[in-house]
C-alpha atoms as a PDB file:
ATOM      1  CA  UNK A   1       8.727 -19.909  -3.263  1.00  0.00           C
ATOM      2  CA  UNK A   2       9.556 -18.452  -6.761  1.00  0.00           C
ATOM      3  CA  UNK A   3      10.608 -14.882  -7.221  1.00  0.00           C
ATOM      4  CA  UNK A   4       8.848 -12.412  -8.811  1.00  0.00           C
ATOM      5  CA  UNK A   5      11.212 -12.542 -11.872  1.00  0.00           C
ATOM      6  CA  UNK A   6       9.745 -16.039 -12.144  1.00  0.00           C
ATOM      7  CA  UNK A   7       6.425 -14.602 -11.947  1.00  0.00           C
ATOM      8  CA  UNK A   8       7.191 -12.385 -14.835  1.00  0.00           C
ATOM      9  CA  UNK A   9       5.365 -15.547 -17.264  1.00  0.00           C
ATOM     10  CA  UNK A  10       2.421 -17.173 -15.587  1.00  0.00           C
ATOM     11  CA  UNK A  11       1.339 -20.367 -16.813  1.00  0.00           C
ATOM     12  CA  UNK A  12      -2.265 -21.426 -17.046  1.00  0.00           C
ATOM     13  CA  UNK A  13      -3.420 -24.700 -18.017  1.00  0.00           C
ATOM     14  CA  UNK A  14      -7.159 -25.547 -18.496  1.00  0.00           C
ATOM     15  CA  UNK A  15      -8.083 -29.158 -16.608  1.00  0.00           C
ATOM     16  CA  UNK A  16     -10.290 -31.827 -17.568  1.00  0.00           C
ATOM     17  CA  UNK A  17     -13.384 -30.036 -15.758  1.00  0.00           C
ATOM     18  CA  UNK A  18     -12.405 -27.087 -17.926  1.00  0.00           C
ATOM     19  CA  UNK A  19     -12.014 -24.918 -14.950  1.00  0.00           C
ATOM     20  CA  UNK A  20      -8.367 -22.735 -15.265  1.00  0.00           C
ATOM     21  CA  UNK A  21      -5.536 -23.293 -13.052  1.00  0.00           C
ATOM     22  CA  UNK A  22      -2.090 -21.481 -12.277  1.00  0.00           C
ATOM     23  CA  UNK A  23       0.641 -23.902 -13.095  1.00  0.00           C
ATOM     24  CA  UNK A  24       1.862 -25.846  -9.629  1.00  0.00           C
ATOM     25  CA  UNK A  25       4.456 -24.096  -7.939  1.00  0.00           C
ATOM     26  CA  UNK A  26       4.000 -20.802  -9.813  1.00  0.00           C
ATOM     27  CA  UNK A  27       1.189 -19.103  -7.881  1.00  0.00           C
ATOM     28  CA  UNK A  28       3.976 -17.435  -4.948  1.00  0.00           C
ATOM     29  CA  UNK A  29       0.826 -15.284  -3.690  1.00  0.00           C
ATOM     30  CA  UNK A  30      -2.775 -17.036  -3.199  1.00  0.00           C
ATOM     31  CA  UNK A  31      -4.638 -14.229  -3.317  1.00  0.00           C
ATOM     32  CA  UNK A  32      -3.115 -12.859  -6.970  1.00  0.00           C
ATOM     33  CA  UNK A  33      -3.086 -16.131  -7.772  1.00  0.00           C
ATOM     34  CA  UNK A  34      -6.988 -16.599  -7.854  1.00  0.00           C
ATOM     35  CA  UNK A  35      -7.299 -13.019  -9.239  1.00  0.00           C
ATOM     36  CA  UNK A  36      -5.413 -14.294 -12.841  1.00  0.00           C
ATOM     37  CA  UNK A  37      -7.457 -17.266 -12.634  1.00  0.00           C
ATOM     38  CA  UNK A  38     -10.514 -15.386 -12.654  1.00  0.00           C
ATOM     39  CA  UNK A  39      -9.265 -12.712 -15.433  1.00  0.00           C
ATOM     40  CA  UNK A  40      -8.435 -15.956 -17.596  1.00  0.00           C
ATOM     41  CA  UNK A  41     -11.298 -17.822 -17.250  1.00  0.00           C
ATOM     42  CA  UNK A  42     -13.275 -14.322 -18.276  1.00  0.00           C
ATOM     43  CA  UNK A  43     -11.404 -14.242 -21.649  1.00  0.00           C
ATOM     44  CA  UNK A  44     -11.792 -17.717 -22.415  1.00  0.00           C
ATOM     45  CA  UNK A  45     -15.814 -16.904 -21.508  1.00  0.00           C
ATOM     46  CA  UNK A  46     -15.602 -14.020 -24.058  1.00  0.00           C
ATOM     47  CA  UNK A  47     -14.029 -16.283 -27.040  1.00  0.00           C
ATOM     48  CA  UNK A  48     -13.659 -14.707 -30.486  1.00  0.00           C
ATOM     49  CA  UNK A  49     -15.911 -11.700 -29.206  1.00  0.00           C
ATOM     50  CA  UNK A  50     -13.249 -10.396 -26.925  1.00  0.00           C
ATOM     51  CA  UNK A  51     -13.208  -8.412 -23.437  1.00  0.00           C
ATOM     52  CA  UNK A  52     -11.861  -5.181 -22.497  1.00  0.00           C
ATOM     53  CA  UNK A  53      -9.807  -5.278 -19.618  1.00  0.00           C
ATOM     54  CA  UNK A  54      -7.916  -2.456 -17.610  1.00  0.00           C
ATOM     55  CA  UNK A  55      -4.173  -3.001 -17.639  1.00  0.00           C
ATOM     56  CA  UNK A  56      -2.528  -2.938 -14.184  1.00  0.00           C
ATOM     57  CA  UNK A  57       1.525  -2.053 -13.719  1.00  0.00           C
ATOM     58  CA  UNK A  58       2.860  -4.245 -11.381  1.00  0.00           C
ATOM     59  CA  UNK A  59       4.833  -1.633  -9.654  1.00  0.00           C
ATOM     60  CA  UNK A  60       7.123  -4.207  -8.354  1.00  0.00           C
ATOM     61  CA  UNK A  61       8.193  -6.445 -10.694  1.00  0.00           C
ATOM     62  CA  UNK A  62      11.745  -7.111 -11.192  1.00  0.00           C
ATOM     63  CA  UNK A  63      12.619  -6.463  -7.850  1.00  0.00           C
ATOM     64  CA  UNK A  64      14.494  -9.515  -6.708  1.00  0.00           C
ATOM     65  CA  UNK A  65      13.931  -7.652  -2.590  1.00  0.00           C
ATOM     66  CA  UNK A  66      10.325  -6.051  -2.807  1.00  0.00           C
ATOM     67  CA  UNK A  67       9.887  -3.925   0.311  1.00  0.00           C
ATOM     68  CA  UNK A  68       6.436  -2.017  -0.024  1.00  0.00           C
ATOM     69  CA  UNK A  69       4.129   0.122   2.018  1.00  0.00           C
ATOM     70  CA  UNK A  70      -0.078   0.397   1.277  1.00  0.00           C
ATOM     71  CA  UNK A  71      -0.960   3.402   2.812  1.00  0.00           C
ATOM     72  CA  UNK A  72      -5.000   3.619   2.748  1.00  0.00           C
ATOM     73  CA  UNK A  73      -4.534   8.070   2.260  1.00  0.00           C
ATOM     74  CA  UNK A  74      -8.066  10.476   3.202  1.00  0.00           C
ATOM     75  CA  UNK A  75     -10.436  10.624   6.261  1.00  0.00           C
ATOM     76  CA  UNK A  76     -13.465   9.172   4.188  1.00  0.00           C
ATOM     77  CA  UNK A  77     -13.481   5.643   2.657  1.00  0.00           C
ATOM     78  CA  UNK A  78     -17.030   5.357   1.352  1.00  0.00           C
ATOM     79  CA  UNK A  79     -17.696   6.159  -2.119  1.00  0.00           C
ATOM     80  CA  UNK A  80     -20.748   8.672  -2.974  1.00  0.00           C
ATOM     81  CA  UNK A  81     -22.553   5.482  -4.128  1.00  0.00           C
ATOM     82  CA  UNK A  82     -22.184   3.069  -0.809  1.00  0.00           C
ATOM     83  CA  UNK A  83     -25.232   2.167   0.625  1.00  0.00           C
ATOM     84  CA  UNK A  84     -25.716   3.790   4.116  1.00  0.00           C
ATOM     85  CA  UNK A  85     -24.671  -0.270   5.633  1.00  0.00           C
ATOM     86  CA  UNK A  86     -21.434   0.788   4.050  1.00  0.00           C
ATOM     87  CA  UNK A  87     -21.158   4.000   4.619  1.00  0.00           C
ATOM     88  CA  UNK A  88     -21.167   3.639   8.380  1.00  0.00           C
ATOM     89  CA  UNK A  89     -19.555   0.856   8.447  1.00  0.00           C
ATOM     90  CA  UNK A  90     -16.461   2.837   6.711  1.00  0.00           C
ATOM     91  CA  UNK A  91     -17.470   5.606   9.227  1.00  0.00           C
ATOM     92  CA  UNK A  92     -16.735   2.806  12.047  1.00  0.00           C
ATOM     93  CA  UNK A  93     -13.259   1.896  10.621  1.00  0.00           C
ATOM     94  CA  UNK A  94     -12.415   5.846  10.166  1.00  0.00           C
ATOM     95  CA  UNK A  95     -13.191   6.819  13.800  1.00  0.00           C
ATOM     96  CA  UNK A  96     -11.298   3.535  14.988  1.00  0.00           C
ATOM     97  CA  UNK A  97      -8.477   3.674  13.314  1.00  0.00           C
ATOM     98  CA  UNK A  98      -5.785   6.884  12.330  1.00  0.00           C
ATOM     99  CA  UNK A  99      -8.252   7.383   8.996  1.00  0.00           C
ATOM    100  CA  UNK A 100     -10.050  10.269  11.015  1.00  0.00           C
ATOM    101  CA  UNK A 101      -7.323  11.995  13.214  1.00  0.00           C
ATOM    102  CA  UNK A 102      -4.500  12.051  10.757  1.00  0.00           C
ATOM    103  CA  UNK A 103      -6.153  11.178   7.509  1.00  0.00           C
ATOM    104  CA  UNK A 104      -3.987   8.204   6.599  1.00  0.00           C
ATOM    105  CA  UNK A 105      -3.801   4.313   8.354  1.00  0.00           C
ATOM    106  CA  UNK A 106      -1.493   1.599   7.414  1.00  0.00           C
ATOM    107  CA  UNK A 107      -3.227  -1.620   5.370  1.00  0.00           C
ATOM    108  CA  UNK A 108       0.033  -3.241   5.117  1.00  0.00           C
ATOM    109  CA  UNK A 109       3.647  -3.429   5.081  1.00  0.00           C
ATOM    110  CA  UNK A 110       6.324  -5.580   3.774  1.00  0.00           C
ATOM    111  CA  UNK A 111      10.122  -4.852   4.628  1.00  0.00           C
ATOM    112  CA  UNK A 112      12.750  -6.906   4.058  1.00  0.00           C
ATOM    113  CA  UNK A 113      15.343  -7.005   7.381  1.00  0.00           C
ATOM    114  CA  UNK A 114      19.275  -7.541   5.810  1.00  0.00           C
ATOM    115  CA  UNK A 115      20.206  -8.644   9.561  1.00  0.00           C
ATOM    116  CA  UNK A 116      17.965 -11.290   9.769  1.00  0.00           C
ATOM    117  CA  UNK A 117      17.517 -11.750   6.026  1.00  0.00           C
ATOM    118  CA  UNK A 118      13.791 -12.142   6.640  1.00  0.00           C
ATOM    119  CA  UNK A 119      10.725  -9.718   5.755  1.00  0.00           C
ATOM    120  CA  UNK A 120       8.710  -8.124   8.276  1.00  0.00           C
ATOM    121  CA  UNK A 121       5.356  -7.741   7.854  1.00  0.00           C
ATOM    122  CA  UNK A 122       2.098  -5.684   9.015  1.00  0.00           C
ATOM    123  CA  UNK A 123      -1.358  -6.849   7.653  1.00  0.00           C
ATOM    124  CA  UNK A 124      -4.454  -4.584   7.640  1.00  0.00           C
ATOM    125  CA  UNK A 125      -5.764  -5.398  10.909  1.00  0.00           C
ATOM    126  CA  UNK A 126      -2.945  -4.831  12.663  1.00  0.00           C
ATOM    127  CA  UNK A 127      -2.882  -1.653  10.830  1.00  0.00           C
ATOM    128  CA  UNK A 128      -6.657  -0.752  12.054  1.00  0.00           C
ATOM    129  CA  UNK A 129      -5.913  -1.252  15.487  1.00  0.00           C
ATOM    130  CA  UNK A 130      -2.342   1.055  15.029  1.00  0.00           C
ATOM    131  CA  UNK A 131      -2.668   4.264  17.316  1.00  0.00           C
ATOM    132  CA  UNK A 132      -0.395   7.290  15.922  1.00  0.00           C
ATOM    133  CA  UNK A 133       2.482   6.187  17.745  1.00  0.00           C
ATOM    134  CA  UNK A 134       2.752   2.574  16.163  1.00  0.00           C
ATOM    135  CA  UNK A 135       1.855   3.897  12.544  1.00  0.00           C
ATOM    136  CA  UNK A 136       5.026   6.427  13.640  1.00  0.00           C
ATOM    137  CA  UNK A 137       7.185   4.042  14.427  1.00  0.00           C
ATOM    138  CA  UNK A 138       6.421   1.414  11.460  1.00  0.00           C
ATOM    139  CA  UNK A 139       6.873   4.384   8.861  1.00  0.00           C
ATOM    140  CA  UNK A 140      10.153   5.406  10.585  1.00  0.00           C
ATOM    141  CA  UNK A 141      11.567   1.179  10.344  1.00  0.00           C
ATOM    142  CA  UNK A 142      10.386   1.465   6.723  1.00  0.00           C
ATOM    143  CA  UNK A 143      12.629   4.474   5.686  1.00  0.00           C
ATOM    144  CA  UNK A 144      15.188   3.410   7.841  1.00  0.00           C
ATOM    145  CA  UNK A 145      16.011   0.509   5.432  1.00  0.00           C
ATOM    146  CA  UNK A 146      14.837   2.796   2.337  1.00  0.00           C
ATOM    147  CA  UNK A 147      18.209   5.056   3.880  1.00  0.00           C
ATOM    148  CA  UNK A 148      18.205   8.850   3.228  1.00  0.00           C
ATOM    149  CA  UNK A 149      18.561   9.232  -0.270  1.00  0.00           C
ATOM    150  CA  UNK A 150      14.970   7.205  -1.228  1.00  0.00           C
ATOM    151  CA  UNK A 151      13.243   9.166   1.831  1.00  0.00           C
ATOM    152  CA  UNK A 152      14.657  12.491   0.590  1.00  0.00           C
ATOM    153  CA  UNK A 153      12.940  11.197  -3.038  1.00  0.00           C
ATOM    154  CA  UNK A 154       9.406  10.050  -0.832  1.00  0.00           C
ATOM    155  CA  UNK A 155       9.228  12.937   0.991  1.00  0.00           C
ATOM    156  CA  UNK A 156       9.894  15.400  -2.212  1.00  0.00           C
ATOM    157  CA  UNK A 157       7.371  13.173  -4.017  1.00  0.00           C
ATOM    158  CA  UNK A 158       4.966  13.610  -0.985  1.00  0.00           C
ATOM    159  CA  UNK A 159       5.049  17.129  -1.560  1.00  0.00           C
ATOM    160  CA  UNK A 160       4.771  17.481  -5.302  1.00  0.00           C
ATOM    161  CA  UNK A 161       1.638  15.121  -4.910  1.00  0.00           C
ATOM    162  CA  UNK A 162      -0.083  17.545  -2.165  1.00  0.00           C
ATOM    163  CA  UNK A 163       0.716  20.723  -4.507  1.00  0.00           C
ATOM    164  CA  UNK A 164      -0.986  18.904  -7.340  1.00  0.00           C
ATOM    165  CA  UNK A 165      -3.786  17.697  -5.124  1.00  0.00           C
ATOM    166  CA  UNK A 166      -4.345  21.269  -4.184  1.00  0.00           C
ATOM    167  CA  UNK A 167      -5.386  22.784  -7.242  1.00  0.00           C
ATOM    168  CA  UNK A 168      -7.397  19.160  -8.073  1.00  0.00           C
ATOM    169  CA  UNK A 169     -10.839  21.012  -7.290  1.00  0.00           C
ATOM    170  CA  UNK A 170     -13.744  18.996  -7.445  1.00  0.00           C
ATOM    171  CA  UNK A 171     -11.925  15.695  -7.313  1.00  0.00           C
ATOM    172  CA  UNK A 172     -12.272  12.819  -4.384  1.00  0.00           C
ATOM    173  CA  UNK A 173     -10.288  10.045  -3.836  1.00  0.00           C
ATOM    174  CA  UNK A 174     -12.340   8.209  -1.382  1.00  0.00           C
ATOM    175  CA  UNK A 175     -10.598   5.151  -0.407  1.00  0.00           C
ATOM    176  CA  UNK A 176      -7.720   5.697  -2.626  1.00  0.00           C
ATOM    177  CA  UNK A 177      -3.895   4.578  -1.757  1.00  0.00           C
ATOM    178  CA  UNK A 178      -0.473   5.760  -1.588  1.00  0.00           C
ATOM    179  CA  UNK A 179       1.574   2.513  -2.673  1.00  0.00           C
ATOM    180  CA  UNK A 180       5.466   2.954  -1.637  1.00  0.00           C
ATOM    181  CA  UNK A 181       8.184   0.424  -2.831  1.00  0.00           C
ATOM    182  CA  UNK A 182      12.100   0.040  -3.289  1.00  0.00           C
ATOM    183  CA  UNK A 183      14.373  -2.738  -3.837  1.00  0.00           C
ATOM    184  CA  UNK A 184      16.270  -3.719  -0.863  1.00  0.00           C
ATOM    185  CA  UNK A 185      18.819  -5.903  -2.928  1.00  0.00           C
ATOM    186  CA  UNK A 186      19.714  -2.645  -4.578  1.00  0.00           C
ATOM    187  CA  UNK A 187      21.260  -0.119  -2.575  1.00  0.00           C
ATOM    188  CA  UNK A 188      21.007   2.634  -5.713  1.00  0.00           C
ATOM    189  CA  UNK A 189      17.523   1.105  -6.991  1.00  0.00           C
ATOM    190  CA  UNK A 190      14.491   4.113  -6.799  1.00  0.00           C
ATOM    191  CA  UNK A 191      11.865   4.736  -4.568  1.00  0.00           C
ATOM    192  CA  UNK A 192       8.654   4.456  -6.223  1.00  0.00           C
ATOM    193  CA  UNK A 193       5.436   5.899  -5.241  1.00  0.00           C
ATOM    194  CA  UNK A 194       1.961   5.840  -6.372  1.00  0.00           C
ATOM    195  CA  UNK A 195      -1.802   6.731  -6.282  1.00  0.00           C
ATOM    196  CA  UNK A 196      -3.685   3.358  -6.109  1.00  0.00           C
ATOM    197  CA  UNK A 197      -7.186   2.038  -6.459  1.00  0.00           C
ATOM    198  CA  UNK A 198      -9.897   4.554  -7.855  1.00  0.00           C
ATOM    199  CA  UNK A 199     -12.716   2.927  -7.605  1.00  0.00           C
ATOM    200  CA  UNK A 200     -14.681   5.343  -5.777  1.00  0.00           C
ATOM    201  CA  UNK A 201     -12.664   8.259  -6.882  1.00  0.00           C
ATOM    202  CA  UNK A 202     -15.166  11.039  -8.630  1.00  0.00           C
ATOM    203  CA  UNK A 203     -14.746  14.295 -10.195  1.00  0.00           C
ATOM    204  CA  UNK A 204     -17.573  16.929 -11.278  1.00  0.00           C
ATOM    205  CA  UNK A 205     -17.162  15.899 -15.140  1.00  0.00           C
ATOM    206  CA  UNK A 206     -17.371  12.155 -14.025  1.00  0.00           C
ATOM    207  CA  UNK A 207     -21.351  12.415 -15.254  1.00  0.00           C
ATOM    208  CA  UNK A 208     -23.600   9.777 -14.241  1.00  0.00           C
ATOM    209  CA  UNK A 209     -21.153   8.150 -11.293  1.00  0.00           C
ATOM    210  CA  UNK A 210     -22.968  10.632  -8.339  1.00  0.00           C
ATOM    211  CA  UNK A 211     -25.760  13.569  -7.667  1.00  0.00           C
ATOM    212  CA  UNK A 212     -22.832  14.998  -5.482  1.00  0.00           C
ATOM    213  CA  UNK A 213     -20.758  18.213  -6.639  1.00  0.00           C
ATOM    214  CA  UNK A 214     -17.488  18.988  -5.173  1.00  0.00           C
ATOM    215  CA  UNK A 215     -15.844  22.372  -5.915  1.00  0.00           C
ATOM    216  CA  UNK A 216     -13.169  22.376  -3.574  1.00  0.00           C
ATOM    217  CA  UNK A 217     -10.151  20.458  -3.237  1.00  0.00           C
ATOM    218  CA  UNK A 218      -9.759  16.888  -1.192  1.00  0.00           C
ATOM    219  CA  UNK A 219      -8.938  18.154   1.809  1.00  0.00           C
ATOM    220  CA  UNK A 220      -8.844  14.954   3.689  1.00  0.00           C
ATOM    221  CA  UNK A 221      -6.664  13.319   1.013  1.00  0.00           C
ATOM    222  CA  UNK A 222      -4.426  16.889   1.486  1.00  0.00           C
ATOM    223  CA  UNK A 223      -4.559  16.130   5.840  1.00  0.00           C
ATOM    224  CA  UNK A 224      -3.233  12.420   5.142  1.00  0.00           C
ATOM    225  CA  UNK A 225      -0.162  13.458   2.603  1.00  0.00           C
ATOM    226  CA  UNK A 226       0.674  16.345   5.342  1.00  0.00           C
ATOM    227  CA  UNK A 227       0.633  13.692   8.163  1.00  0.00           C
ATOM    228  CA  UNK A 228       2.946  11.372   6.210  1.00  0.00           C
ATOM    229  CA  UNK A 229       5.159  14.736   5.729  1.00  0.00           C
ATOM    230  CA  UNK A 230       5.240  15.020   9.461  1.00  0.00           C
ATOM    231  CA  UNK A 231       5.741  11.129  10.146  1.00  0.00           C
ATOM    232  CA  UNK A 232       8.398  10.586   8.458  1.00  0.00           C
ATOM    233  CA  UNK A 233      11.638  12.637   9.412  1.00  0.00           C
ATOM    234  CA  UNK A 234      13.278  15.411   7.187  1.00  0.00           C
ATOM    235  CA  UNK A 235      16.738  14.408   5.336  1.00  0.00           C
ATOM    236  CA  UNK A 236      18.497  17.726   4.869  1.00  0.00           C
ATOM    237  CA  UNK A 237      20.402  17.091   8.295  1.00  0.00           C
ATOM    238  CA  UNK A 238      22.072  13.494   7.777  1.00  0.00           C
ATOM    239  CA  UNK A 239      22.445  13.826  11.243  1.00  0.00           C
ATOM    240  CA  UNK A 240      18.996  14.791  12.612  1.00  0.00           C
ATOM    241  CA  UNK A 241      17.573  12.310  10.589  1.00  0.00           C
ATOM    242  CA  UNK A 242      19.920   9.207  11.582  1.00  0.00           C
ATOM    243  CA  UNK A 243      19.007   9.841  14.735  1.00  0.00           C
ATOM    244  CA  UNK A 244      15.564   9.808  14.264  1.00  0.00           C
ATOM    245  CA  UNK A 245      15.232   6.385  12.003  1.00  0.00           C
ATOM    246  CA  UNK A 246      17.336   4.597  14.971  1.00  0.00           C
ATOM    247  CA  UNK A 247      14.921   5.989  17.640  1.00  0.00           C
ATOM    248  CA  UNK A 248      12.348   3.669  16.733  1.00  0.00           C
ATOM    249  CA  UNK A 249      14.064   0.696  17.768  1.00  0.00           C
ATOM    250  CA  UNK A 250      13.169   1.275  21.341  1.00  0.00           C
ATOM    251  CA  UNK A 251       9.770   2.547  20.476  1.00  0.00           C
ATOM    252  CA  UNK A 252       9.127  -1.132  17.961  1.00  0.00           C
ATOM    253  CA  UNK A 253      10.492  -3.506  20.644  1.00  0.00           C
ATOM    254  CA  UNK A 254       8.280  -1.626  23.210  1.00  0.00           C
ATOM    255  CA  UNK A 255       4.917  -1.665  21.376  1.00  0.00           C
ATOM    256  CA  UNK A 256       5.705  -5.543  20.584  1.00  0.00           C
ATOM    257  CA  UNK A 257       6.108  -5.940  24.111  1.00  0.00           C
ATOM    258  CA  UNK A 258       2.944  -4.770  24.517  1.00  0.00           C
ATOM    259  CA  UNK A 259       1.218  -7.128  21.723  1.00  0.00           C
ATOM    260  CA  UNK A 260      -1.200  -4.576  21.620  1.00  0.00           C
ATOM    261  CA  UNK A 261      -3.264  -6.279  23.974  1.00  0.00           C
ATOM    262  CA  UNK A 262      -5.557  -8.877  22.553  1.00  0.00           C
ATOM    263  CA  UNK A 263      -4.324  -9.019  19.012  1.00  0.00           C
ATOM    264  CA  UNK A 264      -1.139  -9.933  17.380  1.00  0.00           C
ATOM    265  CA  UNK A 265       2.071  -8.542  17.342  1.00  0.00           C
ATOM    266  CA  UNK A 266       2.219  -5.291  15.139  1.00  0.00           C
ATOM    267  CA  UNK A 267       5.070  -6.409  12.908  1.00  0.00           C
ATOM    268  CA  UNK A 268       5.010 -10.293  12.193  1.00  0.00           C
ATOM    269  CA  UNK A 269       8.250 -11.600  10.356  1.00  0.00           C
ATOM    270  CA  UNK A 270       9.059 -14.557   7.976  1.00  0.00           C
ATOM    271  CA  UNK A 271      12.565 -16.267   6.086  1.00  0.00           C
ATOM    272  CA  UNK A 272      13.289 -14.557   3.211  1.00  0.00           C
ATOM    273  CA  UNK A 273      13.327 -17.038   0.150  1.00  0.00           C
ATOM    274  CA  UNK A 274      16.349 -17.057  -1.860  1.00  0.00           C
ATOM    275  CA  UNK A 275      16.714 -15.650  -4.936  1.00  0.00           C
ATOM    276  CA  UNK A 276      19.035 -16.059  -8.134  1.00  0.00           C
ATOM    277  CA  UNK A 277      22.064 -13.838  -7.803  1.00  0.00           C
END
């Protein structure tokens, strides 16, 4: 697998059916892979007219040991213009997950392990099925190898964003994520956090998007970013909060025990590749 320095150049080649494909040996993630095939073949399509496009940071690149949490943040997940199929269908994955009782569930999770040099990882499923105690214990493993000083910076970011989404009136983020990531092959590298994917997001000057008017703030955006406050433990007492990032280990090894009955294990792992020094 290449790194994602390697990935910082893609290379595209056009075959002899004229369909685009990601140079062989390049495309370290399938999914993103198929994505910039699609965005290429859409500019070729477009030819001296041209396309507008929106430009999208990758928040990680650069990192040579890319450990990242996708938090889907907010009780509702259906925008204002889901068909009702949709809408209770989101209302289904709400009620069954932490979405409606704490206003935040886990889609995924990616943490590299320096023991075992190897990355553990929790896809969305697993995160649907997550009662409060396993999305507890999964946040606490994450800042555990993020170490005090990045979950001091999380938490403090955490709590600017709620102040800010406080006197947002009339905004929604429906469906909207918090996107967490450090580099675990620098001890001193920040913690980076950020609002993700707006595509249902609305506002009362967003004209022509919905009927609906909001006045108020979001408050079930407000009851996820307050639940993540309480989740994840307090750093003024080094102490205190030692304690409480090493508690988990019981609690992880117990709920994999478990298997969580008829699905699989919580947190999967896999080999770390190597990477250039």
């Amino acid at each position: 697998m290449c790194t994602l320095q390697d990935m910082a150049a893609v290379m595209f080649r056009v075959n002899e059916e004229g369909r685009v494909e990601v140079e062989e040996g390049r495309d370290a993630h399938y999914w993103a892979a198929n994505c910039q095939i699609k965005v290429v073949q859409r500019l070729l399509a477009a030819g001296s007219t041209g396309a507008n496009f929106i430009l999208l940071e990758n928040v990680v690149h650069g990192m040579r040991r890319p450990c990242v949490l996708d938090l889907k943040d907010g009780t509702r997940q259906h925008g204002d213009d889901a068909p009702l199929e949709k809408q209770n269908a989101q209302r289904r994955k709400c009620a069954e997950s932490t979405s409606a009782a704490l206003g935040v569930r886990m889609v995924g999770m990616e943490l590299y392990e320096e023991s075992t040099s190897s990355y553990q990882f929790v896809d969305k499923m697993q995160g649907r099925r997550m009662d409060e105690r396993h999305l507890r214990a999964c946040l606490l493993r994450f800042v555990r190898g993020a170490g005090r000083a990045r979950t001091a910076a999380l938490r403090a970011r955490l709590a600017d964003l709620r102040a800010t989404l406080a006197e947002a009136t009339s905004y929604r983020f429906f469906s909207s994520s918090l996107l967490v990531a450090f580099d675990a092959a620098l001890p001193d590298s920040p913690i980076q956090v950020r609002m993700i994917d707006f595509a249902h997001s609305t506002f009362d000057e967003f004209e022509g998007f919905s009927d609906v008017a909001y006045t108020d703030s979001d408050e079930g955006y407000i009851k996820g970013v307050d639940s993540l406050l309480d989740l994840i433990p307090a750093t003024d007492d080094e102490t205190a909060f030692e304690a409480a990032i090493t508690a988990d280990t019981l609690v992880i090894s117990d709920i994999m025990r478990q298997s969580m009955a008829d699905c699989s294990p919580v947190v999967s792992s896999r080999e770390a590749s190597p990477t250039p020094p």
